[in-house]
Each structure stands twice: as structure tokens, then as C-alpha cells.
Protein backbone atom coordinates (compact mmCIF):
# COMPACT_ATOMS: atom_id res chain seq x y z
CA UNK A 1 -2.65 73.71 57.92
CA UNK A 2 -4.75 75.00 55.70
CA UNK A 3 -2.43 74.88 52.25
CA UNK A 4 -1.77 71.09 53.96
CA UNK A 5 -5.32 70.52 53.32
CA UNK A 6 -5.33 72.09 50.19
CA UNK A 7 -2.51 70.15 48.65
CA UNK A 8 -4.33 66.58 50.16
CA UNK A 9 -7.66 67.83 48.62
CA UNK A 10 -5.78 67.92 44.80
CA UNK A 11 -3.32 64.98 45.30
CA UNK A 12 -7.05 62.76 46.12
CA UNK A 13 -7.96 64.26 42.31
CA UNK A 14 -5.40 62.90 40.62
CA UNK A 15 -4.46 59.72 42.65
CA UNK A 16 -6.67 57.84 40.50
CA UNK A 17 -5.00 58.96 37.77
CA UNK A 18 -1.64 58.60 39.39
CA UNK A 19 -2.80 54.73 39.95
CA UNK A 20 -4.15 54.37 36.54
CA UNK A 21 -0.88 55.03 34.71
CA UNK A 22 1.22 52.82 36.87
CA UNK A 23 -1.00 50.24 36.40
CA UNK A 24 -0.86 50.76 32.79
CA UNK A 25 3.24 50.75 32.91
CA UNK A 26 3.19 47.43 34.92
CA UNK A 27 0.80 45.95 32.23
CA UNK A 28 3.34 47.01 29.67
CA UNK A 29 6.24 46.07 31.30
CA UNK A 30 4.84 42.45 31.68
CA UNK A 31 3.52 42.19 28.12
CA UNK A 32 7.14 42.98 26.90
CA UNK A 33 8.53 40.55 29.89
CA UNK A 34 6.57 37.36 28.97
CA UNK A 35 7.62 35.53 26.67
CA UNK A 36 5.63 34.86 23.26
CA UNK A 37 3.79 31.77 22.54
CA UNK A 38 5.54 29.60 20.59
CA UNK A 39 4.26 28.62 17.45
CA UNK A 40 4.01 24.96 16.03
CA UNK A 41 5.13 24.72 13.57
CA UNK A 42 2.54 22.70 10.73
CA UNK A 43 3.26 18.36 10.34
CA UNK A 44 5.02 17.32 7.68
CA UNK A 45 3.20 15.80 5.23
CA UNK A 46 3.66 11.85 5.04
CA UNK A 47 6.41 11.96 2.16
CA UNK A 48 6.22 8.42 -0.28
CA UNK A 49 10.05 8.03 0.27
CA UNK A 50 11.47 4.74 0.70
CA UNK A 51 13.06 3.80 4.01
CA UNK A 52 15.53 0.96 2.80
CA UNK A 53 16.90 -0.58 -0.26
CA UNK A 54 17.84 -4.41 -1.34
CA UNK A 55 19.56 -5.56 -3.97
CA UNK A 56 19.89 -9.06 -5.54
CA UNK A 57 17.22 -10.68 -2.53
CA UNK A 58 15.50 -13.49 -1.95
CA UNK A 59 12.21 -13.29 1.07
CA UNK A 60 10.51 -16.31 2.26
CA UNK A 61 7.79 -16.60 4.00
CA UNK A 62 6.30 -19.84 6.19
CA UNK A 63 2.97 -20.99 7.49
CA UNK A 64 2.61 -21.71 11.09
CA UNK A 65 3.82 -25.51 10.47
CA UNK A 66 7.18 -24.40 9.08
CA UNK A 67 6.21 -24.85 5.34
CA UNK A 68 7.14 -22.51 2.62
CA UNK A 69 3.88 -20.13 1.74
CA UNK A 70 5.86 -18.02 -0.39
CA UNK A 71 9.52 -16.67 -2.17
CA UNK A 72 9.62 -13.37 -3.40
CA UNK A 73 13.09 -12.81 -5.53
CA UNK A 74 14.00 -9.58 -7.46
CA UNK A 75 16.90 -7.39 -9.22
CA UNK A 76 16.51 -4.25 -6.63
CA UNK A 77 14.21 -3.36 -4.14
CA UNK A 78 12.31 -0.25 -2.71
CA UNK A 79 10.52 -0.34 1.06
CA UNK A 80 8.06 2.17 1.32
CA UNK A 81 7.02 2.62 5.28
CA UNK A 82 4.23 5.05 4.64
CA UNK A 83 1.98 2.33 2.55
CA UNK A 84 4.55 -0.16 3.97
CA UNK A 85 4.88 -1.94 0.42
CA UNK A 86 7.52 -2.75 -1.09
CA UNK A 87 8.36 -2.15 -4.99
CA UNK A 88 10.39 -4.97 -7.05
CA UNK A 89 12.73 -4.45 -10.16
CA UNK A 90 12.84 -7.83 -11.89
CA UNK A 91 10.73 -9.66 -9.75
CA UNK A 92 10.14 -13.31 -9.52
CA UNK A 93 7.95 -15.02 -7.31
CA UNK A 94 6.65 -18.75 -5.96
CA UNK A 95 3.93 -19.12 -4.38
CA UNK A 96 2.13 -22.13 -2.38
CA UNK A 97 -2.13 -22.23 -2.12
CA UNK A 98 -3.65 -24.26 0.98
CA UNK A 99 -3.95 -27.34 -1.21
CA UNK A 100 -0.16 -26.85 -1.75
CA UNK A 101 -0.12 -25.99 -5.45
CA UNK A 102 2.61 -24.01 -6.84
CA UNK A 103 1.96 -20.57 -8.96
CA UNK A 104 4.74 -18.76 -10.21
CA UNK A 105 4.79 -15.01 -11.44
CA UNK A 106 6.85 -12.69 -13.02
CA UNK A 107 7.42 -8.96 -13.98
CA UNK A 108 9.64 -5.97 -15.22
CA UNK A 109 7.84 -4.99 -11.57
CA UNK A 110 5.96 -5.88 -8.73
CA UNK A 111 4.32 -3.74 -6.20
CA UNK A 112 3.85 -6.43 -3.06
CA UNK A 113 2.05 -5.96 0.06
CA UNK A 114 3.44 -6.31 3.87
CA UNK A 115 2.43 -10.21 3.77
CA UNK A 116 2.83 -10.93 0.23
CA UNK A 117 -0.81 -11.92 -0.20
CA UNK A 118 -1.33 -9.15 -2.99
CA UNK A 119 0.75 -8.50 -5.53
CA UNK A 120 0.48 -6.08 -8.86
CA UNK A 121 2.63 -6.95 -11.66
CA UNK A 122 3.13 -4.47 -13.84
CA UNK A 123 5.35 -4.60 -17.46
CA UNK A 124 5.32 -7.98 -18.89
CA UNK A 125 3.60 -9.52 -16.50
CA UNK A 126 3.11 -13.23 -16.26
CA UNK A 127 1.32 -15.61 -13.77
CA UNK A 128 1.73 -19.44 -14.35
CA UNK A 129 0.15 -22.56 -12.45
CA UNK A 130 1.54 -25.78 -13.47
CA UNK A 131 -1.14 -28.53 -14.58
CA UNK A 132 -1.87 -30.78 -11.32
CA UNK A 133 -4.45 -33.16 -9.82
CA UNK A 134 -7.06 -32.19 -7.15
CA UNK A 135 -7.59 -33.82 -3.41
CA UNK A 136 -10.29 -35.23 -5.65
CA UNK A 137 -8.26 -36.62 -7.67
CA UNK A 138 -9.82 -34.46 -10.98
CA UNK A 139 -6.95 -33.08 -13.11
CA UNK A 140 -6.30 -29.21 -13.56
CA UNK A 141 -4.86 -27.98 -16.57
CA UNK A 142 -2.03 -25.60 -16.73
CA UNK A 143 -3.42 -22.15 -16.31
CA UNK A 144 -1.24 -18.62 -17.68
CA UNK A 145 -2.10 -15.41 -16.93
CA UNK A 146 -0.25 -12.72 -19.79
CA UNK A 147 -0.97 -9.01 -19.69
CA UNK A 148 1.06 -5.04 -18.72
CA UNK A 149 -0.73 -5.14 -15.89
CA UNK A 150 -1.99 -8.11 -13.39
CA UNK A 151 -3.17 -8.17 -9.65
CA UNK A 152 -3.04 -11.77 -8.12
CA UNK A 153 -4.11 -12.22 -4.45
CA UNK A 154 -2.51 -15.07 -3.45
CA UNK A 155 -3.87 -16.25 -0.79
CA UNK A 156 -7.55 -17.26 -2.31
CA UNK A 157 -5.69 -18.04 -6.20
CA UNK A 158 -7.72 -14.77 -7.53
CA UNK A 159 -6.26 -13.16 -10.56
CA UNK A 160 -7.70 -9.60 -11.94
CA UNK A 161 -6.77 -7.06 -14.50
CA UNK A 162 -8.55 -4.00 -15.70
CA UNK A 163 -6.10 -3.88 -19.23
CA UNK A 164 -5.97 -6.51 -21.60
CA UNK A 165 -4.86 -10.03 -20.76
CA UNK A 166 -4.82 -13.20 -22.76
CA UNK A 167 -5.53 -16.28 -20.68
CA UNK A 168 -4.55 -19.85 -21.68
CA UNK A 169 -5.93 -23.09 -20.11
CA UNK A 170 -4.65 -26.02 -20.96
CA UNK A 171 -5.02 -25.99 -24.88
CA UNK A 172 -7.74 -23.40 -24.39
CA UNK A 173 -7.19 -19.91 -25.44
CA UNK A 174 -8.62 -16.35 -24.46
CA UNK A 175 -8.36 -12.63 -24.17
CA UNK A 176 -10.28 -9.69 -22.59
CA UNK A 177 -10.47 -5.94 -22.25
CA UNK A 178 -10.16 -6.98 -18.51
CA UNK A 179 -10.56 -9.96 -16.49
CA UNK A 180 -11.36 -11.31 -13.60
CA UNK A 181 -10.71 -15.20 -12.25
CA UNK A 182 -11.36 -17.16 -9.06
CA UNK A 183 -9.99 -20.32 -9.21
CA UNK A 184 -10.93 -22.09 -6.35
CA UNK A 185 -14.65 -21.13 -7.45
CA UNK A 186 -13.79 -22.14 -11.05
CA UNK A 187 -15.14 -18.68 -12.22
CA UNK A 188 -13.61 -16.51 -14.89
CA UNK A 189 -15.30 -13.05 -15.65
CA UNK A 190 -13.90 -11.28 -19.23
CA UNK A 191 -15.28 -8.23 -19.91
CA UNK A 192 -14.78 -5.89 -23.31
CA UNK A 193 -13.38 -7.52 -26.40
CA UNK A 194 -13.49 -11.14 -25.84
CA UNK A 195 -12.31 -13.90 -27.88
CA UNK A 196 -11.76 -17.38 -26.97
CA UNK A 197 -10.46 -20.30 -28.56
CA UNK A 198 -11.57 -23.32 -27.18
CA UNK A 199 -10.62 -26.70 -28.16
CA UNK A 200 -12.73 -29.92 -28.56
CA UNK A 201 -12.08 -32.50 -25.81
CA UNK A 202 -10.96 -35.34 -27.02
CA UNK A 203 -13.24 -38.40 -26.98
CA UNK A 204 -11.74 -42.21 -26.03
């Protein structure tokens, strides 16, 4: 009984020992059991990649009483979805204000937004509006917009430019460093280099 107690006395020594390293085998056995964390992997970055192409096209757009607002023709065309733009080769476009009056404007290329109410011309660029007569009955001349690089917002018949553009208007002549119209406020802002030709109004 004795060498019983004896051997009971040494296996309490080392049972926490005994305990300790299975413990320490179960933790390793379920560290190398679980599976690892997956790893996300980083987003993509937002590419500028277009997401369709057109080719020989014609868009139109309509106000809510079924009237044409605007017609955007070109060569080839790029959609964007990123900026959600799209980018015209050979672009031609028409264009209808509130008071109904027709602008015109054309371009090696365009860069139009999702409504067509902005639109940078770029190469060539030229923006026309035909001489007309106001609901006040006052008569507009014919207005031209020339320059590399124009950005019209059609929708409030604004015109701007930060490279040179030469603007005629009616038989008057001018061009600027960089410009800056608004029509329907009758305001025209040059800026650099400016010359202007104007000529004398004819007297009855």
C-alpha cells in the first residue's frame, strides 16, 4: 500500500504537467484544423474604359411635351459608364433653347454629358445661332462661336473657353485669350488679348 501511495503522491506532481501539454497539443491541433481567414482581396480601381460603342448615330432627345430639345449626330462613338459621358468622333449637334431657337455646333470631337446639357468641343470647334427675332419682337443677330476648344451648356445658351476664340456677331467681330458669354443675360466676358471690330450701325 505503501509504494501505491508513493506512486499517487508523484503522478499528483506531474499531472499538471501531464494536463498542460495536452492542452497545448489540442491548441495545436485546432490551430492547424481551422481554416485561415480569407483574405480580400483589394477593389479594383474604377478603370476609364468604355462600356459600348456606336457608329454612324443619330440621339434625340424631347421635352416633356414631345418637342425636340436636342440631336446629337457623330462618325463613332465612345460610352464611358464611370463618368457616364460619352465621347464623339465627328460630331454634329442641334440644339433647341426654351424660347425655341436653334444653335448648331460642331467638332473633330465632343465630350457630352448624360443629358446633353454640356458639351466640350474640342478640335475645330464651332458653335452657330442663326439670326432670329425675340418674343419681343427685337431682332438677334447671328452669333458664331470659333476656337480648339469650346464648352457650351445648353440649356441656359452659355458659351465658355479658356483658349483663344474669335466671336462674330452679326457684322461685329472679336477675339480673346478666353471667353466667356451668357446670352440670355446679353453678357460677354473676354479676357487676355482682346480685339474687336465693331461696326457702325447704320442710320435710316
Amino acid at each position: 500500500m505503501n509504494k501505491l501511495h508513493d506512486w499517487l503522491d508523484r503522478l499528483s506532481l506531474y499531472l499538471p504537467v501531464l494536463l498542460m501539454g495536452l492542452l497545448a497539443l489540442a491548441t495545436y491541433w485546432l490551430v492547424r484544423s481551422t481554416p485561415g481567414l480569407e483574405h480580400k482581396a483589394p477593389a479594383a480601381a474604377v478603370r476609364h474604359l468604355p462600356d459600348y460603342f456606336i457608329h454612324q448615330f443619330s440621339i434625340k432627345t424631347f421635352d416633356t411635351h414631345g418637342q425636340l430639345k436636342s440631336e446629337v449626330m457623330g462618325r463613332d462613338g465612345r460610352h464611358f459608364p464611370d463618368t457616364d459621358t460619352l465621347e464623339i468622333d465627328q460630331v454634329h449637334i442641334r440644339s433647341f433653347n426654351i424660347e425655341g431657337l436653334l444653335t448648331t455646333a460642331t467638332a473633330h470631337q465632343a465630350l457630352i454629358n448624360s443629358d446633353a446639357s454640356e458639351v466640350q468641343l474640342i478640335g475645330q470647334a464651332l458653335v452657330e445661332r442663326k439670326a432670329s427675332i425675340d418674343k419681343n419682337g427685337k431682332e438677334k443677330a447671328d452669333l458664331t462661336f470659333r476656337g480648339e476648344y469650346l464648352h457650351a451648356f445648353m440649356n441656359t445658351d452659355r458659351v465658355k473657353s479658356h483658349k483663344p476664340v474669335e466671336l462674330t456677331r452679326g457684322p461685329d467681330r472679336f477675339t480673346a485669350d478666353s471667353m466667356d458669354y451668357d446670352n440670355r443675360e446679353g453678357i460677354m466676358l473676354l479676357t487676355g488679348r482682346v480685339r474687336g471690330h465693331l461696326t457702325p450701325t447704320k442710320t435710316p
